[in-house]
C-alpha atoms as a PDB file:
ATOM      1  CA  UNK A   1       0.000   0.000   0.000  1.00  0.00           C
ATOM      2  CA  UNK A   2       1.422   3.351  -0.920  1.00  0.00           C
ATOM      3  CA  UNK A   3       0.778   6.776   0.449  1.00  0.00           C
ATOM      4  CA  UNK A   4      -0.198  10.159  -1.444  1.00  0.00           C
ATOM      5  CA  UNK A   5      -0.429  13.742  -0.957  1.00  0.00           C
ATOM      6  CA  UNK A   6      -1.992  15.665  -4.018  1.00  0.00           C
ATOM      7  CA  UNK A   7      -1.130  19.656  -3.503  1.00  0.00           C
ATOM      8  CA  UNK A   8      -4.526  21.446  -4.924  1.00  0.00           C
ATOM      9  CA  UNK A   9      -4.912  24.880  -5.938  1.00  0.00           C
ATOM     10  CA  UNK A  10      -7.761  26.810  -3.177  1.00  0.00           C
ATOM     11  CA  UNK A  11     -10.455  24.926  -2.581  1.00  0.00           C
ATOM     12  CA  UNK A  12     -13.445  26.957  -2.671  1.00  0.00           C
ATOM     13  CA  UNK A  13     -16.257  25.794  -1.277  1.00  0.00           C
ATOM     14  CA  UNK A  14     -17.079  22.738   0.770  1.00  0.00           C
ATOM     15  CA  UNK A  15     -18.952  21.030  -1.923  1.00  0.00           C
ATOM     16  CA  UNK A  16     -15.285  20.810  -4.287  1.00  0.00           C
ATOM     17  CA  UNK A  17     -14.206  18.524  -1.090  1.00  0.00           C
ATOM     18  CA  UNK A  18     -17.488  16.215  -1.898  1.00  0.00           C
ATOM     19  CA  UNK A  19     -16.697  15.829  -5.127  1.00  0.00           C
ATOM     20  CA  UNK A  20     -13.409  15.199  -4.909  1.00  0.00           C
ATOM     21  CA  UNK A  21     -13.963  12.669  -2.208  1.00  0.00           C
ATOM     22  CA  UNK A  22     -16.484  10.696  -4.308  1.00  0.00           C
ATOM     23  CA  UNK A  23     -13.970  10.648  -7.554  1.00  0.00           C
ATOM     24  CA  UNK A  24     -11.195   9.367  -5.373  1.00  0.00           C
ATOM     25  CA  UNK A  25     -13.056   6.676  -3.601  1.00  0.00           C
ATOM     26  CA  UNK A  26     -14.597   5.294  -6.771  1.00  0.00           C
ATOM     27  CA  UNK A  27     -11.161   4.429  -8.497  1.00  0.00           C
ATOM     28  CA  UNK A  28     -10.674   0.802  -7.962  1.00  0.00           C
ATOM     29  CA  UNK A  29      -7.550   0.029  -5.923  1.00  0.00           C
ATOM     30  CA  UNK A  30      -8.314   2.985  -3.658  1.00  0.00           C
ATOM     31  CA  UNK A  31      -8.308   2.411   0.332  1.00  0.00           C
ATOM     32  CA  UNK A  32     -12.036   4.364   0.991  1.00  0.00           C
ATOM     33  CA  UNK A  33     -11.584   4.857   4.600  1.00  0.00           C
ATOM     34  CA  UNK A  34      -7.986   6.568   4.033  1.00  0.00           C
ATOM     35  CA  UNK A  35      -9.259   9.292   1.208  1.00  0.00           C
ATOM     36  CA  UNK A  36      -8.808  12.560   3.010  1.00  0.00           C
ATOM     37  CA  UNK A  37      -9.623  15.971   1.775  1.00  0.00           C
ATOM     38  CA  UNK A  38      -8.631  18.898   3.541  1.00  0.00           C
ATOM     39  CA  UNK A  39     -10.493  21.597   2.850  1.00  0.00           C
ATOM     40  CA  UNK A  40      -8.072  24.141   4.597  1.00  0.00           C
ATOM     41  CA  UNK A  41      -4.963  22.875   3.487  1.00  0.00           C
ATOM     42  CA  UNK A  42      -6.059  22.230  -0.284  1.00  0.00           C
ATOM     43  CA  UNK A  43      -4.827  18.603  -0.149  1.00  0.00           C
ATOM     44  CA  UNK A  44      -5.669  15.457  -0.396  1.00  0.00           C
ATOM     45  CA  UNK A  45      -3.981  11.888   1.183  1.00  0.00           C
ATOM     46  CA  UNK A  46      -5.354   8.434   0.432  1.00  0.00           C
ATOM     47  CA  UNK A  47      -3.817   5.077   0.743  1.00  0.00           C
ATOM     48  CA  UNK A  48      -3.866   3.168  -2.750  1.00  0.00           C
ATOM     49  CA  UNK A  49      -2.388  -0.051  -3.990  1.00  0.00           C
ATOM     50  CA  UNK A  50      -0.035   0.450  -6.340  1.00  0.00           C
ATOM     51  CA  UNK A  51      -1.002  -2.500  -8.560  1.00  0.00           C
ATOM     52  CA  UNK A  52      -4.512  -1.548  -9.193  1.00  0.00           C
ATOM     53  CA  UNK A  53      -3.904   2.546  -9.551  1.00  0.00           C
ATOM     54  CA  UNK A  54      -1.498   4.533 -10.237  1.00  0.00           C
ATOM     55  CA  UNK A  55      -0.844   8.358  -8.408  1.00  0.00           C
ATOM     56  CA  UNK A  56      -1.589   9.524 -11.886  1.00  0.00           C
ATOM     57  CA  UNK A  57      -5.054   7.860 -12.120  1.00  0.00           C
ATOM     58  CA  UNK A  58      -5.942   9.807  -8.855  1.00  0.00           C
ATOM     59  CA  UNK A  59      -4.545  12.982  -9.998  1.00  0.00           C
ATOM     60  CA  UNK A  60      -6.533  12.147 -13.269  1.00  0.00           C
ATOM     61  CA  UNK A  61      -9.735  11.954 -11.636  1.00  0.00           C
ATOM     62  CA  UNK A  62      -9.029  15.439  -9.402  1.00  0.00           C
ATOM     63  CA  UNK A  63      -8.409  17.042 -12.795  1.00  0.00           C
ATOM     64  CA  UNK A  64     -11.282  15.649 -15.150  1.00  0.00           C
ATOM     65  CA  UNK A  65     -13.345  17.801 -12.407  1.00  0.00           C
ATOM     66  CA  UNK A  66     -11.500  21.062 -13.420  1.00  0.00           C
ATOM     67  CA  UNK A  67      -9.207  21.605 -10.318  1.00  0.00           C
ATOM     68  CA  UNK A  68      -5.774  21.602 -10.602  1.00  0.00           C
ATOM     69  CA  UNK A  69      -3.097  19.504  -8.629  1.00  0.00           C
ATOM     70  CA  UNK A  70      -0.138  21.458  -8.090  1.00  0.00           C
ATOM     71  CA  UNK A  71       2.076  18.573  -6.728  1.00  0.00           C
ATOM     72  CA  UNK A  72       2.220  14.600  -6.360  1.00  0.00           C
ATOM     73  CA  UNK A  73       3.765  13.123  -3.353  1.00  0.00           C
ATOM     74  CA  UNK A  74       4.071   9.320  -3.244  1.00  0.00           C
ATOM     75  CA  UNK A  75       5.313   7.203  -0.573  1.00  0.00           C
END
C-alpha cells in the first residue's frame, strides 16, 4: 500500500471537497476509509495499492473535475 499527498490549488467551497472525495473513492484500488480531503490545506492523502492505480489515475480523476493539482507526493 502506498501513500499520497496531491497539492490542490484553493479549494473553494465545501462542496469541491465532496466531489473530490467521491472521484477518489470510486477508483478501484483505492483504500475508501484513508481518502482525506482537507479543505483548509487544499490537499488530499489516500492510501492506494499500487497495482490496481497509479498516483496519476488519482490525480486524473481530481483534474477531469476542473481543479488543478499542483504537486504529487508518493510514498
Amino acid at each position: 500500500m502506498k501513500k499520497a499527498t496531491l497539492q490542490l490549488d484553493t479549494l473553494t467551497c465545501p462542496s469541491c471537497v465532496m466531489k473530490i472525495e467521491n472521484a477518489v473513492k470510486s477508483l478501484d484500488g483505492v483504500d475508501k476509509d484513508s481518502v482525506n480531503v482537507l479543505f483548509n490545506a487544499s490537499k488530499v492523502k489516500v492510501d492506494f495499492d499500487d497495482t490496481q492505480v497509479s498516483a496519476g489515475d488519482i490525480e486524473k480523476s481530481i483534474t477531469t473535475l476542473g481543479y488543478d493539482v499542483k504537486k504529487v507526493q508518493v510514498r
